[in-house]
Protein backbone atom coordinates (compact mmCIF):
# COMPACT_ATOMS: atom_id res chain seq x y z
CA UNK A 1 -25.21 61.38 -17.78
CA UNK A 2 -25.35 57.56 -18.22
CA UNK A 3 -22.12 55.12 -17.54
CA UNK A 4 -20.97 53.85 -20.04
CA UNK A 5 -19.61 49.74 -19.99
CA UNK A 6 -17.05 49.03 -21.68
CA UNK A 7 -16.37 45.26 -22.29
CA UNK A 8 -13.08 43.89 -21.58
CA UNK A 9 -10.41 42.99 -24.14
CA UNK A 10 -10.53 39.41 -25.24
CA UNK A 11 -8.07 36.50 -23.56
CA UNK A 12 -5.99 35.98 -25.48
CA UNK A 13 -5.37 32.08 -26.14
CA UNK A 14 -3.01 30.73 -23.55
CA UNK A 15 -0.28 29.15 -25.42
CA UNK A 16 -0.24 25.10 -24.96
CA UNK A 17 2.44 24.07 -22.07
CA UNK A 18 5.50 22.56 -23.38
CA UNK A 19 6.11 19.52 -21.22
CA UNK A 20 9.95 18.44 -20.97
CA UNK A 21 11.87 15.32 -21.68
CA UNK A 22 12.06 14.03 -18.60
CA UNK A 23 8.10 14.73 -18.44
CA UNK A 24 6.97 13.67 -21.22
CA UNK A 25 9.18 10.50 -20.80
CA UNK A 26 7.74 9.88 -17.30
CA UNK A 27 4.86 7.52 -18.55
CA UNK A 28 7.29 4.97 -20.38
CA UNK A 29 10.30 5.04 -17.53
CA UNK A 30 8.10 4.63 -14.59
CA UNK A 31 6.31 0.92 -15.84
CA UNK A 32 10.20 0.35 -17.10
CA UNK A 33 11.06 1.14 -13.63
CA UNK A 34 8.51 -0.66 -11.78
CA UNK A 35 9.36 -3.98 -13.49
CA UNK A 36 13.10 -3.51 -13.23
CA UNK A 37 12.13 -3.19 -9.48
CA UNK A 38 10.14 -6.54 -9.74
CA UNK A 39 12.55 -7.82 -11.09
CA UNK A 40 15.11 -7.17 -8.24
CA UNK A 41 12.45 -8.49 -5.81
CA UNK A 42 12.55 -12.04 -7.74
CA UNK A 43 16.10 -12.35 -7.82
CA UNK A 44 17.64 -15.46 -7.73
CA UNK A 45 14.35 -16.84 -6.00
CA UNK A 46 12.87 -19.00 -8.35
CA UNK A 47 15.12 -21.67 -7.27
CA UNK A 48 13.61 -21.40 -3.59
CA UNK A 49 10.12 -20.87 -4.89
CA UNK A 50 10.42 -24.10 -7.19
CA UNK A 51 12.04 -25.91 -4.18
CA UNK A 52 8.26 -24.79 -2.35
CA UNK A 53 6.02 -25.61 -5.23
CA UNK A 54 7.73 -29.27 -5.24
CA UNK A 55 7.48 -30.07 -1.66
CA UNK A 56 4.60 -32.85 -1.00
CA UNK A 57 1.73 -31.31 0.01
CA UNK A 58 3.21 -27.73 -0.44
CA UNK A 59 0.72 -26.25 -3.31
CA UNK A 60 -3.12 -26.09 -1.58
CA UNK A 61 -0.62 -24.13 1.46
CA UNK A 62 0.84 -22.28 -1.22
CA UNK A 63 -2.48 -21.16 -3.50
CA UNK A 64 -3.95 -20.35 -0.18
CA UNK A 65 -0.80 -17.97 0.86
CA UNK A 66 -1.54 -16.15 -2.79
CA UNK A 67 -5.16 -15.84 -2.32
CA UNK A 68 -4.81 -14.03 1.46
CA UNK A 69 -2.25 -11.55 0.38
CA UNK A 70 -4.06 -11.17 -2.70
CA UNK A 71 -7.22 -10.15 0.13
CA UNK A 72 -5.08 -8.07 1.81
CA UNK A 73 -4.14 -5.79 -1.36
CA UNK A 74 -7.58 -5.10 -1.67
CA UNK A 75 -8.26 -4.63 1.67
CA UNK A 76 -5.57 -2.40 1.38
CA UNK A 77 -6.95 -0.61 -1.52
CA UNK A 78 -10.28 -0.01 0.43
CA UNK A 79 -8.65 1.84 3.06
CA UNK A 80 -7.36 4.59 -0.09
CA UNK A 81 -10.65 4.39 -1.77
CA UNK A 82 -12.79 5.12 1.49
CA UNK A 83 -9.99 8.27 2.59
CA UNK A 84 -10.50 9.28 -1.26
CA UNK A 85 -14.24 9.02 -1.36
CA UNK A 86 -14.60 10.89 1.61
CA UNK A 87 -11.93 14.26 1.14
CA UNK A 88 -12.48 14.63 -2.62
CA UNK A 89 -14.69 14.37 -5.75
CA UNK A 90 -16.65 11.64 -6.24
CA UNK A 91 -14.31 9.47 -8.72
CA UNK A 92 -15.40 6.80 -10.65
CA UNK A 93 -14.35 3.09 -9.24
CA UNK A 94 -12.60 2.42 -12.67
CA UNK A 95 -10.71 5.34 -12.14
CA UNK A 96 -9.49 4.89 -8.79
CA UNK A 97 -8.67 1.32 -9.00
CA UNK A 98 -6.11 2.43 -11.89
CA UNK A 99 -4.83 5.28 -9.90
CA UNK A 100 -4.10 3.19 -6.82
CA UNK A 101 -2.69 -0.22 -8.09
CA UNK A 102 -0.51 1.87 -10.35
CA UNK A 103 0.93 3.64 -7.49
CA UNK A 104 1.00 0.60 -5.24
CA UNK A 105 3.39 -1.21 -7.84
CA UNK A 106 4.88 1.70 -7.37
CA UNK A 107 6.46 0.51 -4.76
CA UNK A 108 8.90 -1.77 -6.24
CA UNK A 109 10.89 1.34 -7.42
CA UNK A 110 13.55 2.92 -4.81
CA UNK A 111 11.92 5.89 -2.80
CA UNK A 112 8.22 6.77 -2.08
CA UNK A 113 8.35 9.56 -4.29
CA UNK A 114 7.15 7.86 -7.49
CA UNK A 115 3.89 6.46 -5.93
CA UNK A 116 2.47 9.79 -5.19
CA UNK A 117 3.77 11.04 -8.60
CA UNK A 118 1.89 9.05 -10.29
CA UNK A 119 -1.56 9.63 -7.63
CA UNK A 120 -0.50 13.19 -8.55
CA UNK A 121 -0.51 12.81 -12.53
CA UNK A 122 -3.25 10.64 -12.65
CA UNK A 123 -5.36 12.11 -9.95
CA UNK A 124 -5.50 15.63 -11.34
CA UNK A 125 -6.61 14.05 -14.84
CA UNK A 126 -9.23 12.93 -13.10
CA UNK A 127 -10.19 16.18 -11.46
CA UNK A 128 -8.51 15.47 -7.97
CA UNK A 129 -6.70 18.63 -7.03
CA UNK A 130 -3.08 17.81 -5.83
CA UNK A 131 -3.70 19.04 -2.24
CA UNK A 132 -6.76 16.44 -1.91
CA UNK A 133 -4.31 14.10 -3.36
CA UNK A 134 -1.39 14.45 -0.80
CA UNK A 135 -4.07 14.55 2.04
CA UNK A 136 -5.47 10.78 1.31
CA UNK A 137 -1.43 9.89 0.36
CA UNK A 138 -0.57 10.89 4.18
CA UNK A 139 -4.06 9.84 5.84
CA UNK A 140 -3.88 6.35 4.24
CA UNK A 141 -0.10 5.86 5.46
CA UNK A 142 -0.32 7.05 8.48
CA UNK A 143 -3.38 4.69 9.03
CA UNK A 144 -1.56 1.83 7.73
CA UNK A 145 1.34 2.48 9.67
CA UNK A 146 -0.90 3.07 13.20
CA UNK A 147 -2.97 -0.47 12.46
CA UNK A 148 0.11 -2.47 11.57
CA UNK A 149 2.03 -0.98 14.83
CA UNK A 150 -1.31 -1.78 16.59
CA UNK A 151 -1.79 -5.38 15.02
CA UNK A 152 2.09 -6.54 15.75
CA UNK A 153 1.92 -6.68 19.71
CA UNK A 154 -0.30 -9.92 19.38
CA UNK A 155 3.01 -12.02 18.13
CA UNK A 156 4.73 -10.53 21.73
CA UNK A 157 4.20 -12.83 24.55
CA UNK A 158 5.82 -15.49 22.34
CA UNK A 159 8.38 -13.66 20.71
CA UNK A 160 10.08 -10.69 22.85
CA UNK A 161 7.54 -11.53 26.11
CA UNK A 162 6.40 -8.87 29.20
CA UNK A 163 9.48 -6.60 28.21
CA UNK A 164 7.06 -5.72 25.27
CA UNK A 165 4.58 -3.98 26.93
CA UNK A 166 5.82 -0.56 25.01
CA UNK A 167 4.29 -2.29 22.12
CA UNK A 168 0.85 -1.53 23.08
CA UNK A 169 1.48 1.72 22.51
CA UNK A 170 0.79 2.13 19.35
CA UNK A 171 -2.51 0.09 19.82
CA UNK A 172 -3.54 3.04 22.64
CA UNK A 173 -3.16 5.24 19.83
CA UNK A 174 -5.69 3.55 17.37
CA UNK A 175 -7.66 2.90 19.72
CA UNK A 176 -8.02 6.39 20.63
CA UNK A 177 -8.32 7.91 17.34
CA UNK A 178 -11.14 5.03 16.56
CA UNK A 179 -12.79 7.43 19.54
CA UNK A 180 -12.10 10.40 18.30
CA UNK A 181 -11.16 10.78 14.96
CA UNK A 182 -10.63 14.09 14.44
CA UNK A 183 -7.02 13.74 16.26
CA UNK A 184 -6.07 12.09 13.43
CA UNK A 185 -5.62 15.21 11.55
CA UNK A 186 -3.18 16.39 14.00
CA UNK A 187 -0.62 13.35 13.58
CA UNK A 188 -1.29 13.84 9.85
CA UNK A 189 0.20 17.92 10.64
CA UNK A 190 2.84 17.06 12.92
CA UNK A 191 3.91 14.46 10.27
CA UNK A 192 3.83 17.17 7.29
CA UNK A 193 6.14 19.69 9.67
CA UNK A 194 8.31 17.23 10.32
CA UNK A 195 8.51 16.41 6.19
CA UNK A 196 8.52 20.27 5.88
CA UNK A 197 5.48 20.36 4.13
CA UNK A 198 2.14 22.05 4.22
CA UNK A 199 -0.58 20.26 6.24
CA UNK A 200 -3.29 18.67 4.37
CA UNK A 201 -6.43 21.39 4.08
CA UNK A 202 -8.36 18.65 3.88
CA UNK A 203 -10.63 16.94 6.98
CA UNK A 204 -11.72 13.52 6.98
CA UNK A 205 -15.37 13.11 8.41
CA UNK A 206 -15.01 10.82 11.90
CA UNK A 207 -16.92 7.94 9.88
CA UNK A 208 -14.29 8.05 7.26
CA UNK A 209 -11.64 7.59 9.43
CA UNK A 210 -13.25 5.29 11.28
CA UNK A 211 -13.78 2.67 8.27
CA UNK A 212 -10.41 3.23 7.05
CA UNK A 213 -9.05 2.24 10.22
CA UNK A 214 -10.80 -0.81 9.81
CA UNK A 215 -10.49 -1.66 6.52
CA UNK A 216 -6.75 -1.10 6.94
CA UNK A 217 -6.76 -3.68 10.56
CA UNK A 218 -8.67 -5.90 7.60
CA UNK A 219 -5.71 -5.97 5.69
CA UNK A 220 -2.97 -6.79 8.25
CA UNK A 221 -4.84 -9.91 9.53
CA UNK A 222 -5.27 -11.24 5.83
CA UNK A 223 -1.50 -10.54 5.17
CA UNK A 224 -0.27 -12.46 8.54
CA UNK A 225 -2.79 -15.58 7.39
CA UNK A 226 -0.50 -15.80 4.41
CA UNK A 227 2.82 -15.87 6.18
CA UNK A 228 0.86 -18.15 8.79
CA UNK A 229 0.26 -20.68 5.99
CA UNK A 230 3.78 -20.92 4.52
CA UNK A 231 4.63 -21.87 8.57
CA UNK A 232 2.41 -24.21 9.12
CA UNK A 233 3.56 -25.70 5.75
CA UNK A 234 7.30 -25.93 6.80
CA UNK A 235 5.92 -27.59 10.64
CA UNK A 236 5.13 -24.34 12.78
CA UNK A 237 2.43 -25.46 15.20
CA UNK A 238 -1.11 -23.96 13.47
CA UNK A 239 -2.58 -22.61 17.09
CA UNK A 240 0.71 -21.13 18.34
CA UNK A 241 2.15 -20.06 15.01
CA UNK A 242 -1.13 -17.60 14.37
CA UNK A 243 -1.55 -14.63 16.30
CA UNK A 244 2.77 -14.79 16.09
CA UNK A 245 2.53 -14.67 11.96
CA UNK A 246 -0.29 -11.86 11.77
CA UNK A 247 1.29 -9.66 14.77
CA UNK A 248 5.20 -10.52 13.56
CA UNK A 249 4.00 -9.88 9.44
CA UNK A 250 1.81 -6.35 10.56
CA UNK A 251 4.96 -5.05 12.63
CA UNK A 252 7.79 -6.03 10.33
CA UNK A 253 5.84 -4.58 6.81
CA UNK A 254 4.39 -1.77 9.15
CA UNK A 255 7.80 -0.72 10.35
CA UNK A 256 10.17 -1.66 7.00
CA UNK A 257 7.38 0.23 5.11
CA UNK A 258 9.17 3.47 7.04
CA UNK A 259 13.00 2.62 5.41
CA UNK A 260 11.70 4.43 2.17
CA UNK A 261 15.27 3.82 0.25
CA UNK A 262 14.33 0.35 -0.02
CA UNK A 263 12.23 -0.69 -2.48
CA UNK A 264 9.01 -2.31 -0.46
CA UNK A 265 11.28 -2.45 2.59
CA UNK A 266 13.49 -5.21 1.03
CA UNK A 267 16.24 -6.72 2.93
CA UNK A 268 14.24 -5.05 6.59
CA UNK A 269 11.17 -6.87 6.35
CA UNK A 270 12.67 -9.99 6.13
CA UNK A 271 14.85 -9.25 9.34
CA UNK A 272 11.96 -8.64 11.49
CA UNK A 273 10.10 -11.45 10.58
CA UNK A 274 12.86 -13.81 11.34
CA UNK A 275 12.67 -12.27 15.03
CA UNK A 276 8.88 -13.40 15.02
CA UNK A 277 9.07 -16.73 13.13
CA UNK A 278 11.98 -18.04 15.80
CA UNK A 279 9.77 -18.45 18.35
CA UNK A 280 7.70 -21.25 16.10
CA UNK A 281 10.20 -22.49 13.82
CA UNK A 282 13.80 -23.58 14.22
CA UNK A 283 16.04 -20.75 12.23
CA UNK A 284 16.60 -22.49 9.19
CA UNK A 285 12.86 -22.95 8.35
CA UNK A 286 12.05 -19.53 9.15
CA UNK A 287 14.36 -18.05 6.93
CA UNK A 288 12.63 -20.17 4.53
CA UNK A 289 9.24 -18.50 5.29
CA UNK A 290 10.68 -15.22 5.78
CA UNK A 291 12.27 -15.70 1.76
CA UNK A 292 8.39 -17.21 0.49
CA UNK A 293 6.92 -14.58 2.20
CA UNK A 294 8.45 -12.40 -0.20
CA UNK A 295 8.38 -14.36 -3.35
CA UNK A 296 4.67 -14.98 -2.43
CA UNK A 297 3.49 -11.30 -1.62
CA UNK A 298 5.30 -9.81 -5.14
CA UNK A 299 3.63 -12.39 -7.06
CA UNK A 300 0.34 -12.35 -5.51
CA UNK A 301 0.81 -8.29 -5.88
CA UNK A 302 1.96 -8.01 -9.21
CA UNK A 303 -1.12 -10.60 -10.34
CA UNK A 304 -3.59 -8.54 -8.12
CA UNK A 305 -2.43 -5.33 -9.62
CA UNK A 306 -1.65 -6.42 -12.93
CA UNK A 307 -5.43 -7.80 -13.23
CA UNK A 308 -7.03 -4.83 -11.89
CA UNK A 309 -5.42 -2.62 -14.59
CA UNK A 310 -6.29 -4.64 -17.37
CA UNK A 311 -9.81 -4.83 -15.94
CA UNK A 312 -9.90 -0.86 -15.77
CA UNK A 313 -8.55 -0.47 -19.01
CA UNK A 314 -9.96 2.92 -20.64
CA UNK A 315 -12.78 1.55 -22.72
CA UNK A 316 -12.56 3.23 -26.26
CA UNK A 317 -15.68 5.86 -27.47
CA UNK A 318 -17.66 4.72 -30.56
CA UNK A 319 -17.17 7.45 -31.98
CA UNK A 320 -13.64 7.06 -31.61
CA UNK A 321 -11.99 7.85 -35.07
CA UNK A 322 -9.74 4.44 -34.60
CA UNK A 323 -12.73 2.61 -34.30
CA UNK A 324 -14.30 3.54 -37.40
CA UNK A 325 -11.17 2.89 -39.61
């Protein structure tokens, strides 16, 4: 006697998921959001910044400021890509590039939450599975966070002086995961327990880590060349004044990055880098700097960003209904 197959039922049609408000009104409160948080960051500066633009000879120091923080954004950005390139699907560079500059002015809104939201929304439309997602979030901060904690102890021996030496620390630690990059995974764990969260599934390949380490070091010293041009604008001595800018500008935006309640570490940032700028500029001027740092990096990010997503807008099919009519 023969078996007889029978075929399974048909599926029936899963019914569409209901998204609610708060969901659905996501995608028009979080640009609202982000340029409310701008906003904040601008405050009552355009007085300072006009008092900049007008000062003789201030504008080629100025343009030059906006073009090496506008370097270090995509620096920046290269560090994500390579981490995302390497742990998930191959994404399109279109597709990325909108996924990470509109996370990145995600910044500007209270709480690191709302940056991996949206690498979470807009990653899994483009096939990214949230775990993957999460994995390059963590990787690429704690990277960041290592290299700018590893840049900053060049700005000591004028600024804090031999006491520092606990600074170097951190550069030990980059150092040593430049070596051996597999270790990396383990800070990336003992960071997740102490969040209370899962640790990422997913490895980084020793090259990977490797070039975002360096593409992230990239970044610092193109940020601290912008903070040491708005110095040597207001008098800072040019030889002195550099290795304190990039080491003081990697430490303080390293470290503020950490105060998560702020948005972009406002208010802390500015704190440490009058610490640094002291030692090259009497107080008054460095509180200048420290204030046109600021004005200087949210411009030069909000033009980097805002270019880069008009220059990934979705192009439209031709066979696109709307382009027929």
């Amino acid at each position: 006697m023969t078996a007889t197959t029978v075929a399974p039922p048909a599926a029936a049609e899963a019914p569409p998921v209901r998204r609610g408000p708060l969901r659905r009104a996501l995608p028009v409160l979080f640009p609202v959001a982000v340029v409310a948080g701008i906003g904040f960051a601008l405050h009552g500066r355009a007085g300072e910044l006009a008092a900049l633009v007008l000062r003789p000879g201030a504008v080629p120091y100025l343009l030059a400021a906006l073009a090496a923080n506008a370097l270090a954004v995509l620096c920046s950005m290269a560090t994500w890509r390579t981490l995302l390139a390497d742990l998930g699907p191959s994404v399109p560079g279109r597709t990325a590039t909108r996924i990470y500059f509109t996370s990145y002015l995600g910044k500007y809104v209270p709480g690191a939450v709302w940056g991996v939201l949206a690498q979470l929304r807009m990653g899994g439309a483009a096939g990214v599975s949230a775990p993957v997602v999460l994995a390059v979030f963590l990787l690429n901060l704690i990277v960041a966070v290592l290299t700018g904690l590893a840049v900053g102890p060049i700005a000591a021996p004028w600024t804090i002086g031999a006491e520092a030496w606990w600074l170097v620390l951190p550069g030990a630690v980059t150092l040593v995961l430049a070596v051996r990059p597999g270790l990396l995974h383990r800070l990336a764990a003992a960071a997740a327990r102490l969040a209370r969260r899962p640790a990422p599934a997913a490895r980084a390949s020793d090259r990977g880590v490797r070039r975002a380490l360096a593409a992230a070091t990239a970044s610092w010293a193109a940020g601290g060349l912008h903070l040491w041009a708005l110095a040597v604008m207001l008098g800072a001595p040019p030889l002195t004044a550099l290795p304190v800018c990039v080491g003081g500008f990697a430490l303080a935006t390293a470290a503020a990055s950490l105060v998560v309640v702020l948005p972009d570490g406002w208010g802390a940032r500015e704190a440490l880098l009058l610490l640094a700028l002291t030692a090259v500029l009497p107080w008054q001027e460095a509180t200048a700097v420290a204030v046109a740092s600021r004005v200087v990096c949210t411009l030069s990010e909000v033009l980097t960003g805002g270019a880069a997503l008009l220059l990934t807008l979705p192009r439209r099919s031709p066979t696109d209904p709307k382009e027929r009519t």
